[in-house]
Protein backbone atom coordinates (compact mmCIF):
# COMPACT_ATOMS: atom_id res chain seq x y z
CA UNK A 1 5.16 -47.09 -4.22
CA UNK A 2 1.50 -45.56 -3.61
CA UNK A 3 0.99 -42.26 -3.18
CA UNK A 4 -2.58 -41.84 -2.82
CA UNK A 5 -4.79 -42.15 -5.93
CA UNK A 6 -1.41 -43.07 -8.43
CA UNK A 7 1.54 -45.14 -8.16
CA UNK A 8 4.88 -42.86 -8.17
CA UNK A 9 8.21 -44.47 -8.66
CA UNK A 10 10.15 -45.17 -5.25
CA UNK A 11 13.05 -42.94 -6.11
CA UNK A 12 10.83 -40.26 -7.05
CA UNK A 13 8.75 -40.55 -3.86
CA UNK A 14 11.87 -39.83 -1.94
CA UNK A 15 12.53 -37.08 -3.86
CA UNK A 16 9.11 -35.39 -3.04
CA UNK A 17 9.84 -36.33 0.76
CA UNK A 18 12.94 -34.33 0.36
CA UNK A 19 11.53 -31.40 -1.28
CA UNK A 20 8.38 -31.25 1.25
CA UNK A 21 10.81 -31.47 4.19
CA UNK A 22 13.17 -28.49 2.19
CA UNK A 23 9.92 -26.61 1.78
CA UNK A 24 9.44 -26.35 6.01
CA UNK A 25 6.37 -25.26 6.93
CA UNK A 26 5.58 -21.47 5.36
CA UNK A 27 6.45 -23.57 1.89
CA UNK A 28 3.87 -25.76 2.59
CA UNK A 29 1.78 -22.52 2.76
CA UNK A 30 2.79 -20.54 0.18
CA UNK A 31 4.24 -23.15 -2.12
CA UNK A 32 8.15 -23.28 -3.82
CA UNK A 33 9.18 -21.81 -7.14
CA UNK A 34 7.95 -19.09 -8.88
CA UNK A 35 4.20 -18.85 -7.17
CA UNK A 36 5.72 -17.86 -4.10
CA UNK A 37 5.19 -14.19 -4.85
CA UNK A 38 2.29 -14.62 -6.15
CA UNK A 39 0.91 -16.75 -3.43
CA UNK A 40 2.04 -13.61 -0.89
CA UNK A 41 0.77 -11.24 -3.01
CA UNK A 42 -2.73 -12.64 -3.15
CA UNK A 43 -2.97 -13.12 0.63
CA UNK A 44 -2.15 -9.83 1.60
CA UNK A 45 -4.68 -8.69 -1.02
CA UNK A 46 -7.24 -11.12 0.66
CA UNK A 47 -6.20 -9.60 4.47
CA UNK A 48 -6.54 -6.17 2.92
CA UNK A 49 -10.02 -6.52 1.79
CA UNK A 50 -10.90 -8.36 5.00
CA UNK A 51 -9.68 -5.87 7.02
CA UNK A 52 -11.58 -3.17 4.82
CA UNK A 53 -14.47 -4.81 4.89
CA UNK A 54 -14.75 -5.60 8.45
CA UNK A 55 -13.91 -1.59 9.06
CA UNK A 56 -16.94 -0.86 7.06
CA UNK A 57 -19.23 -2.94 8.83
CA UNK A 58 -17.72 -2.90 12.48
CA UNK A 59 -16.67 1.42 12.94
CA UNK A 60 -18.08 3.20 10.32
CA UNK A 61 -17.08 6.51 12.08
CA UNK A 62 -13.22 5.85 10.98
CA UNK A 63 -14.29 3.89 8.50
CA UNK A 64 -13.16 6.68 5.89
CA UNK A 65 -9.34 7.17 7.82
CA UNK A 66 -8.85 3.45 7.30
CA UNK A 67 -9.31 2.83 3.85
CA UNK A 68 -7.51 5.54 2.77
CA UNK A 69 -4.64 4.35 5.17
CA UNK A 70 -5.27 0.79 3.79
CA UNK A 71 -6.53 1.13 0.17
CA UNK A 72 -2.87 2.23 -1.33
CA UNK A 73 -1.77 -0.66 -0.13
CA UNK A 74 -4.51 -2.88 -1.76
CA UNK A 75 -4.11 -1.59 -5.06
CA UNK A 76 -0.51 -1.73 -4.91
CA UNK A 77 -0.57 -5.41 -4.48
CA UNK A 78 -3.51 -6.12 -6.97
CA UNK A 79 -1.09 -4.17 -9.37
CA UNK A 80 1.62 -6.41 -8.74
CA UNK A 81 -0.53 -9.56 -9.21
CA UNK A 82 -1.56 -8.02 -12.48
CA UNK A 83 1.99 -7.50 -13.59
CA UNK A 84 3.42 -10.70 -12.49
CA UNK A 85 0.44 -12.04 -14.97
CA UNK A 86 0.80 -10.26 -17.66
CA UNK A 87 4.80 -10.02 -17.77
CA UNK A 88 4.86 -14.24 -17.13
């Protein structure tokens, strides 16, 4: 059967089907297996800096209050994506 740019065995197609339709749809975002945390992980670091940087530029009268409410959390997750690398 053809599955896009390569040819994939018909019972193995089905078993992709199966594991897509396991997945539902936040595994289709985040992925299955062992990325999963790391996948998290990365967006919240990505929100985090978002959200810091738009603070800056949008309210720079609290802009002080927020990253010190929101930096903790930033480097706690880039700390865990930095462990889960170097411990894997």
């Amino acid at each position: 059967m053809s599955n896009g740019k390569y040819s994939v065995p018909e019972e193995q197609h089905f078993k992709l089907k199966e594991k897509e339709m396991d997945a539902g749809f936040l595994g289709k975002i985040f992925g299955c297996g062992d990325n999963i945390p790391k996948n998290v992980a990365g967006l919240l670091a990505l929100l985090l800096a978002f959200a810091m940087v738009c603070v800056l530029i949008l309210n720079r009268s609290n802009a002080i209050e927020v990253i010190s409410l929101l930096g903790p959390f930033f480097t706690l997750v880039v700390g865990i994506l930095i462990g889960q690398k170097i411990s894997s």
